[in-house]
Protein backbone atom coordinates (compact mmCIF):
# COMPACT_ATOMS: atom_id res chain seq x y z
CA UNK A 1 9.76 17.85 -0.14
CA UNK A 2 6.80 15.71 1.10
CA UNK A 3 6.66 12.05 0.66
CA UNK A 4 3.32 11.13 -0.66
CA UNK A 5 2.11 8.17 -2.66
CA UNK A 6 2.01 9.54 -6.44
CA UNK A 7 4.53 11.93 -5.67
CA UNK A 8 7.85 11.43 -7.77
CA UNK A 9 11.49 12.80 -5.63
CA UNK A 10 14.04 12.80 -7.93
CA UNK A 11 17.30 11.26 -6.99
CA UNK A 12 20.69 9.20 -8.19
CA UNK A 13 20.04 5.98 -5.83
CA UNK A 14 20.60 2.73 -7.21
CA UNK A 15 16.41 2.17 -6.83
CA UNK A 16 15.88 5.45 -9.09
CA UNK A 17 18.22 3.80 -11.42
CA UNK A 18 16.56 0.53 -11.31
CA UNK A 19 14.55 -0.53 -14.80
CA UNK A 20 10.80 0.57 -13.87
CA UNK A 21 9.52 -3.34 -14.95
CA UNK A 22 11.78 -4.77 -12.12
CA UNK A 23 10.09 -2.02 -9.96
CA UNK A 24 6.79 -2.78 -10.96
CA UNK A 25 7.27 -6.44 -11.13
CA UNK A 26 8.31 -5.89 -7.26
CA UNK A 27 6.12 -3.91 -5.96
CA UNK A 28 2.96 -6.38 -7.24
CA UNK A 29 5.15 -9.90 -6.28
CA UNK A 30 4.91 -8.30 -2.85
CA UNK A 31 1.97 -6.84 -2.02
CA UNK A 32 0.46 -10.25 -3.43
CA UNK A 33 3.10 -11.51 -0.77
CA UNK A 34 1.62 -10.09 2.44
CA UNK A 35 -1.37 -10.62 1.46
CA UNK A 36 -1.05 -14.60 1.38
CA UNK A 37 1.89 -14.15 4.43
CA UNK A 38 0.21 -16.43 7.40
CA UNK A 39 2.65 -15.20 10.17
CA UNK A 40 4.27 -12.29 11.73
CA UNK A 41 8.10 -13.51 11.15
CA UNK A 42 7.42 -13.79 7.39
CA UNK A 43 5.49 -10.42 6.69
CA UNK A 44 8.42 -9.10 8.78
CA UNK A 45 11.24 -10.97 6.74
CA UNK A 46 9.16 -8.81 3.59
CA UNK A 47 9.01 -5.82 5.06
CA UNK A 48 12.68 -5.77 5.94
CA UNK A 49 14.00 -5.15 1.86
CA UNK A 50 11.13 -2.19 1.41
CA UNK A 51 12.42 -0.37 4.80
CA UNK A 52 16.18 -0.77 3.29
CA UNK A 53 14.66 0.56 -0.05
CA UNK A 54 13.01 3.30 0.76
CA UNK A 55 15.78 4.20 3.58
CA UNK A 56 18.15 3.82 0.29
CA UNK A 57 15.70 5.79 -1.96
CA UNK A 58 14.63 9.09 0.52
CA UNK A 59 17.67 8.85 2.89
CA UNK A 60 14.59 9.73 5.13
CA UNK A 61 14.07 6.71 7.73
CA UNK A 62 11.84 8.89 9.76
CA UNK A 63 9.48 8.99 7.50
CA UNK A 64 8.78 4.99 7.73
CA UNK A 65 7.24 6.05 11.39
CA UNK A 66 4.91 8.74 10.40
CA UNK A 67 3.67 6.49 7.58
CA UNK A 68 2.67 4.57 10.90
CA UNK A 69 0.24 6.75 12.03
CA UNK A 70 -2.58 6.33 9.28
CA UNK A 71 -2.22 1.76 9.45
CA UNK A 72 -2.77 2.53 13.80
CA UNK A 73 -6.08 4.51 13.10
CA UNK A 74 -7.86 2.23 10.74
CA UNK A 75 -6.41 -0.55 12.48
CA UNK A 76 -8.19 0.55 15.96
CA UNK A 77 -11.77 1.24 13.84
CA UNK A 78 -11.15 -2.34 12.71
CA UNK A 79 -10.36 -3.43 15.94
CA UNK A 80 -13.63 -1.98 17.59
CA UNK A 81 -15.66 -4.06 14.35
CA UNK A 82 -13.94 -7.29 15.30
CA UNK A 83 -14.61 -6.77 18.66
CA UNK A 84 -18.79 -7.18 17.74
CA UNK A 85 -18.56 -9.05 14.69
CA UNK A 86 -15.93 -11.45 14.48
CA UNK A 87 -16.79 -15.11 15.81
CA UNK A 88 -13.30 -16.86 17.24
CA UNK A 89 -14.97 -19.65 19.58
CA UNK A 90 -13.63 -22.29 17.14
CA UNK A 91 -9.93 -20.85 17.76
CA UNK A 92 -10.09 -20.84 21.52
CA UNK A 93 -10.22 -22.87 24.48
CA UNK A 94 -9.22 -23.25 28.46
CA UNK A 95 -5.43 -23.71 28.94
CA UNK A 96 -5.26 -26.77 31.47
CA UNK A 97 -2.79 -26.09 34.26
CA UNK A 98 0.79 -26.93 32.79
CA UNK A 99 -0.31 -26.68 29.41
CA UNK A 100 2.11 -24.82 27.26
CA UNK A 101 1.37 -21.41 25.34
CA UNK A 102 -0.29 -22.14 22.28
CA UNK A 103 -2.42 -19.61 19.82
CA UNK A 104 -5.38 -20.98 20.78
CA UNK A 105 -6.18 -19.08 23.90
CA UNK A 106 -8.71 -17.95 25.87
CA UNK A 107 -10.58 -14.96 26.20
CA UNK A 108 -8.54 -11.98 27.02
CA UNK A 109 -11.91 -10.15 28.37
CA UNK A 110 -15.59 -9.81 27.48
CA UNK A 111 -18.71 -8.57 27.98
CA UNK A 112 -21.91 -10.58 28.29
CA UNK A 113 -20.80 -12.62 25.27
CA UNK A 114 -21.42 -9.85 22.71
CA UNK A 115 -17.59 -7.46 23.35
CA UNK A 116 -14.59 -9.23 23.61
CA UNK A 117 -11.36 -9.35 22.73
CA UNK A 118 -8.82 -12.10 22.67
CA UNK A 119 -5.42 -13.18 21.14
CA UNK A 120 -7.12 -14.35 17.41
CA UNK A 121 -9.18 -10.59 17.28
CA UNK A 122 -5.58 -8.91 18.30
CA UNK A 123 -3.68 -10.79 16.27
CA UNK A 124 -5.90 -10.67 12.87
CA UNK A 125 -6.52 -6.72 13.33
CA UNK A 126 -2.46 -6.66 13.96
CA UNK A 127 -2.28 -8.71 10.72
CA UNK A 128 -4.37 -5.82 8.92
CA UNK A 129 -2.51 -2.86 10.08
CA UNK A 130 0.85 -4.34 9.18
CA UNK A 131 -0.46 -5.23 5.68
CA UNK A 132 -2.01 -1.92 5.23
CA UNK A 133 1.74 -0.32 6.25
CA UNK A 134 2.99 -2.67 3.81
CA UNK A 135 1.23 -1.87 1.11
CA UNK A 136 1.71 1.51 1.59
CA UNK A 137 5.18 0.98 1.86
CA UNK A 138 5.37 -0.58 -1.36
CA UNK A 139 3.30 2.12 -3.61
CA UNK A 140 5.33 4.94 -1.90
CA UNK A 141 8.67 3.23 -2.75
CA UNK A 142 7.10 3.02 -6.32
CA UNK A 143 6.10 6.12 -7.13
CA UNK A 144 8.84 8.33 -5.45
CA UNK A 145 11.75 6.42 -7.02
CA UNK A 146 10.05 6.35 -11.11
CA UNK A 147 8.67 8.62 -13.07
CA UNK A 148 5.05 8.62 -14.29
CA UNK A 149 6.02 8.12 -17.92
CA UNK A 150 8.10 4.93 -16.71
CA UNK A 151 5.51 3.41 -14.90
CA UNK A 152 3.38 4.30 -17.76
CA UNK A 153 5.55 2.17 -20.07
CA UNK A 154 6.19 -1.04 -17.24
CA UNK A 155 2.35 -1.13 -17.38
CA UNK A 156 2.29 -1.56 -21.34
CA UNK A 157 4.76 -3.66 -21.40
CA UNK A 158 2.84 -5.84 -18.78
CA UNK A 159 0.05 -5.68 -20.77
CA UNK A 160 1.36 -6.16 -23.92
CA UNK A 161 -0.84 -9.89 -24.41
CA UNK A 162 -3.77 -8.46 -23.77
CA UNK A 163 -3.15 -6.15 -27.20
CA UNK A 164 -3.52 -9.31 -28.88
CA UNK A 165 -6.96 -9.92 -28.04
CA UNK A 166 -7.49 -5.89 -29.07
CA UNK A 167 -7.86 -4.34 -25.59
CA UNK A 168 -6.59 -0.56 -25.80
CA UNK A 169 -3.83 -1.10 -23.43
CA UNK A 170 -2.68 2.23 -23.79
CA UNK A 171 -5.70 3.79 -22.64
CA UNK A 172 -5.83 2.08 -19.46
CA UNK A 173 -2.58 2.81 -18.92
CA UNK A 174 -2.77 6.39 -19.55
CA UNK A 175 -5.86 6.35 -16.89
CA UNK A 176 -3.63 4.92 -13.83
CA UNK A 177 -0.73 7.25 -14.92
CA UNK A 178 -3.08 10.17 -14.75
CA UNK A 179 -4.67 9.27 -11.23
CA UNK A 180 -1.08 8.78 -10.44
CA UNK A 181 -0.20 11.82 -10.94
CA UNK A 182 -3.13 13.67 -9.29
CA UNK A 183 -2.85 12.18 -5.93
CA UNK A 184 -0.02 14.50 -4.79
CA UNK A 185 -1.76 16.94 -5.91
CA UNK A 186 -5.24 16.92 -4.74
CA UNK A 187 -3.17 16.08 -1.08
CA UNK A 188 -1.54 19.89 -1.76
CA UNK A 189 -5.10 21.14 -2.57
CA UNK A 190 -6.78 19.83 0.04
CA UNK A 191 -4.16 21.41 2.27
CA UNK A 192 -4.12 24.26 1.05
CA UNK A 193 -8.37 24.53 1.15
CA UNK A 194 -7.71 23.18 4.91
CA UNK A 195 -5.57 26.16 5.75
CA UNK A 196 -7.97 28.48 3.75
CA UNK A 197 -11.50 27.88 5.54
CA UNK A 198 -9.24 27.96 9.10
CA UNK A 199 -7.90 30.84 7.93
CA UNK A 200 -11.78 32.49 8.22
CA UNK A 201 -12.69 30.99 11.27
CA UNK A 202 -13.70 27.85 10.37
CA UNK A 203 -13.13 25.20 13.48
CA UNK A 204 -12.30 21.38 12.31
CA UNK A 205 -11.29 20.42 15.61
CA UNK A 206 -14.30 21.48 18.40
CA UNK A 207 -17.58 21.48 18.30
CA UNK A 208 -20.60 18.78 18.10
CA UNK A 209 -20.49 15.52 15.46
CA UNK A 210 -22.63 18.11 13.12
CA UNK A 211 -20.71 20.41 13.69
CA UNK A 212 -17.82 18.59 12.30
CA UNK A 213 -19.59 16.98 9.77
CA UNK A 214 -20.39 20.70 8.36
CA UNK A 215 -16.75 21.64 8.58
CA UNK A 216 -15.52 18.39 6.20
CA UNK A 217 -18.67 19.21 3.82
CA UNK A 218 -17.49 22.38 3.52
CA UNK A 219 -13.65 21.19 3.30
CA UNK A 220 -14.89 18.62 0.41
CA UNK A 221 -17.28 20.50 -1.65
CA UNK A 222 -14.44 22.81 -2.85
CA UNK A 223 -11.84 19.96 -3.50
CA UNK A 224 -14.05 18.49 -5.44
CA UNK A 225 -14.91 21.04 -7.36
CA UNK A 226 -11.44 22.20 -7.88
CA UNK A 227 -10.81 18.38 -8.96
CA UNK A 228 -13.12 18.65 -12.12
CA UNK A 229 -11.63 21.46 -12.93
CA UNK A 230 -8.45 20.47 -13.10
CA UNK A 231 -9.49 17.49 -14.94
CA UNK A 232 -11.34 19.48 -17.98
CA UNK A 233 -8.28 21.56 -17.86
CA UNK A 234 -5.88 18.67 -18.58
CA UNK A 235 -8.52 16.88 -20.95
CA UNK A 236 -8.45 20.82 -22.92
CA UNK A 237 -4.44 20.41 -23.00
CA UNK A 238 -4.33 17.14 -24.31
CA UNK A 239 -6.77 17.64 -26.71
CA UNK A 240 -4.79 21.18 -28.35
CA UNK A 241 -1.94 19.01 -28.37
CA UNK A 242 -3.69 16.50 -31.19
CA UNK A 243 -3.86 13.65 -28.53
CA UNK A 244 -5.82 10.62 -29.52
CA UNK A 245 -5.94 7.53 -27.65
CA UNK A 246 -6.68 5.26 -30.56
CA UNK A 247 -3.15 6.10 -32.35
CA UNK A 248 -0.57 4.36 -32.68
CA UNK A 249 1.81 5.55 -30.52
CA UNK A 250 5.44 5.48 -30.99
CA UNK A 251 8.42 6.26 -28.35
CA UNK A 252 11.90 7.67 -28.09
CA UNK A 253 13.04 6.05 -25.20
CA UNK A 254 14.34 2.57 -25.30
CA UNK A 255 14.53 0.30 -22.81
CA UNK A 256 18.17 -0.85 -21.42
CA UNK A 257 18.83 -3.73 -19.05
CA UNK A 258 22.32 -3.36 -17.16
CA UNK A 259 24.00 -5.42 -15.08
CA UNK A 260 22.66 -4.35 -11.69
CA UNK A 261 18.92 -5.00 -13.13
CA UNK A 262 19.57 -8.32 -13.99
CA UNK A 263 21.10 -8.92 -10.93
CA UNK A 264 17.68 -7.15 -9.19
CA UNK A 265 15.60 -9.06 -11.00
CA UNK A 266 17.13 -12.42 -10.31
CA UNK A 267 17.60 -11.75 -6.64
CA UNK A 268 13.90 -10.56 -6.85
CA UNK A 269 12.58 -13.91 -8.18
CA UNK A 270 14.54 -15.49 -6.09
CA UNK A 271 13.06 -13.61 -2.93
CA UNK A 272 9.73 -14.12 -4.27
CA UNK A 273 9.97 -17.93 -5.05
CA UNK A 274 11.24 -19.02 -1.17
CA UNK A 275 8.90 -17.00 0.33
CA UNK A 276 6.13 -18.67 -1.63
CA UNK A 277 7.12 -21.76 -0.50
CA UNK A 278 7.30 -21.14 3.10
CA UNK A 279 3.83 -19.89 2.76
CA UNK A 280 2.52 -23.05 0.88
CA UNK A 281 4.38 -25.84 2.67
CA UNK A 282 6.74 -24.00 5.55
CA UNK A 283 6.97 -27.30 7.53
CA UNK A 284 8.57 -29.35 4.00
CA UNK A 285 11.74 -27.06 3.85
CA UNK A 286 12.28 -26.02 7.08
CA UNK A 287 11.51 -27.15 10.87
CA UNK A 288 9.86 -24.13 12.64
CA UNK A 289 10.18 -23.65 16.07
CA UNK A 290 7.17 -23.31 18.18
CA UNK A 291 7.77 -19.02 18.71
CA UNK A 292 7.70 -18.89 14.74
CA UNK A 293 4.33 -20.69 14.82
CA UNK A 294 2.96 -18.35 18.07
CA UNK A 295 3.10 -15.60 15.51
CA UNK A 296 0.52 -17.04 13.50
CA UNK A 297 -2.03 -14.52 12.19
CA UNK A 298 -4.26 -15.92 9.85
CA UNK A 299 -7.02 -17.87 11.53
């Protein structure tokens, strides 16, 4: 079976058994994580308990490398834009003979002023493909290891509060469950549409930029149109089956804490909590050596 974000692999590891609210509670603590992560050596000391995770979860590490493949390509398009657009003369100057490495550097190449490249434009389009594999690291992890009903449930529980003020929680809910659950499947459509209009001829890989630009018009048009349809189809199934969003809704399944959750959710906090403070004041708890700060890359 293919690992997509949405998709749902059943299994019996101890991170399909984990309570869906630790999950959750996880997979946000750490995306908000390497997002705020100012070096290399900490996004990688975050990344490390996702690759055991998932490694745990699919008994698939392969996998973690082709998930590589989509982070490279945007990250070269980004590249390319910080190459024109991004201003680093503040971050760089002439090393002095003798001078020791230090971030500030300066420039790698250039051209007339306008392209360039240099050690803050690597390292910050580096920063963005590592957070992009991160992130979908973390959402993959989610989804394949819980249920869409679970996830369902963490959210309302999350949003519980907000009930107070008289949001409908449960509708919103309902919403990201749905587009959950979609994703793998408009990825097997559009597959399966791919194979289709190649199957008749149709040439997605030669040819002029018009050309190509016909062949994903033509490869869109029908997902798109196969996407509404599926859509009234499920709002025409829900509605035979008497649902209505502003119910009350009640629930058979209860929700059970064991001992390896609490034990999860602890070491989770506790995860979460030191690497906050190494990204607010790293200096106060610990004395970095000068590699750790080299692999600065947030400028």
């Amino acid at each position: 079976m293919k690992i997509n974000i949405g998709r749902y692999i059943p299994g019996d590891s101890i991170i399909h058994k984990m309570d869906a609210r630790i999950k959750l509670f996880s997979n946000i603590s750490f995306i908000v994580l390497f997002f705020l992560a100012n070096t290399f050596i900490l996004q990688a000391i975050l990344v490390f308990p996702l690759l055991i995770s998932f490694i745990i979860a699919t008994r698939k590490p392969l996998h973690l490398l082709k998930m590589m493949i989509m982070p490279i390509i945007v990250g070269f398009f980004i590249l390319i834009i910080n190459m024109f657009v991004l201003d680093t003369s503040d971050n760089t100057h002439q090393l002095q003979p003798g001078e020791n490495f230090d971030w500030k550097v300066n420039w790698w190449w250039h051209f007339k002023g306008i392209v360039k490249i240099d050690y803050v434009i690597v390292m910050t389009t580096l920063s963005v493909v590592f957070r992009i594999y991160a992130i979908m690291l973390t959402m993959t992890l989610l989804t394949l290891s819980t249920q869409s009903v679970l996830i369902t449930k963490a959210l309302d529980f999350y949003f519980y509060p907000l009930k107070l003020i008289k949001i409908p929680v449960h509708i919103f809910t309902m919403i990201i469950t749905i587009a959950f659950r979609f994703v793998p499947t408009l990825v097997d459509e559009a597959s399966r549409i791919f194979k289709a209009q190649a199957s008749r001829g149709m040439d997605f890989k030669n040819g002029s930029i018009k050309t190509k630009i016909n062949s994903v018009i033509v490869l869109i048009i029908p997902l798109f149109v196969s996407s509404f349809t599926k859509a009234d189809d499920l709002a025409n199934a829900m509605e035979t089956r008497g649902y209505d969003p502003y119910l009350k809704r009640t629930s058979y399944r209860s929700w059970k804490f064991g001992w390896f959750d609490f034990i999860a959710l602890i070491g989770v906090i506790s995860f979460v909590v030191l690497s906050s403070l190494l990204i607010i004041n790293p200096n106060g708890i610990f004395n970095f050596p000068q590699w750790w700060i080299n692999t600065k890359c947030v400028f």
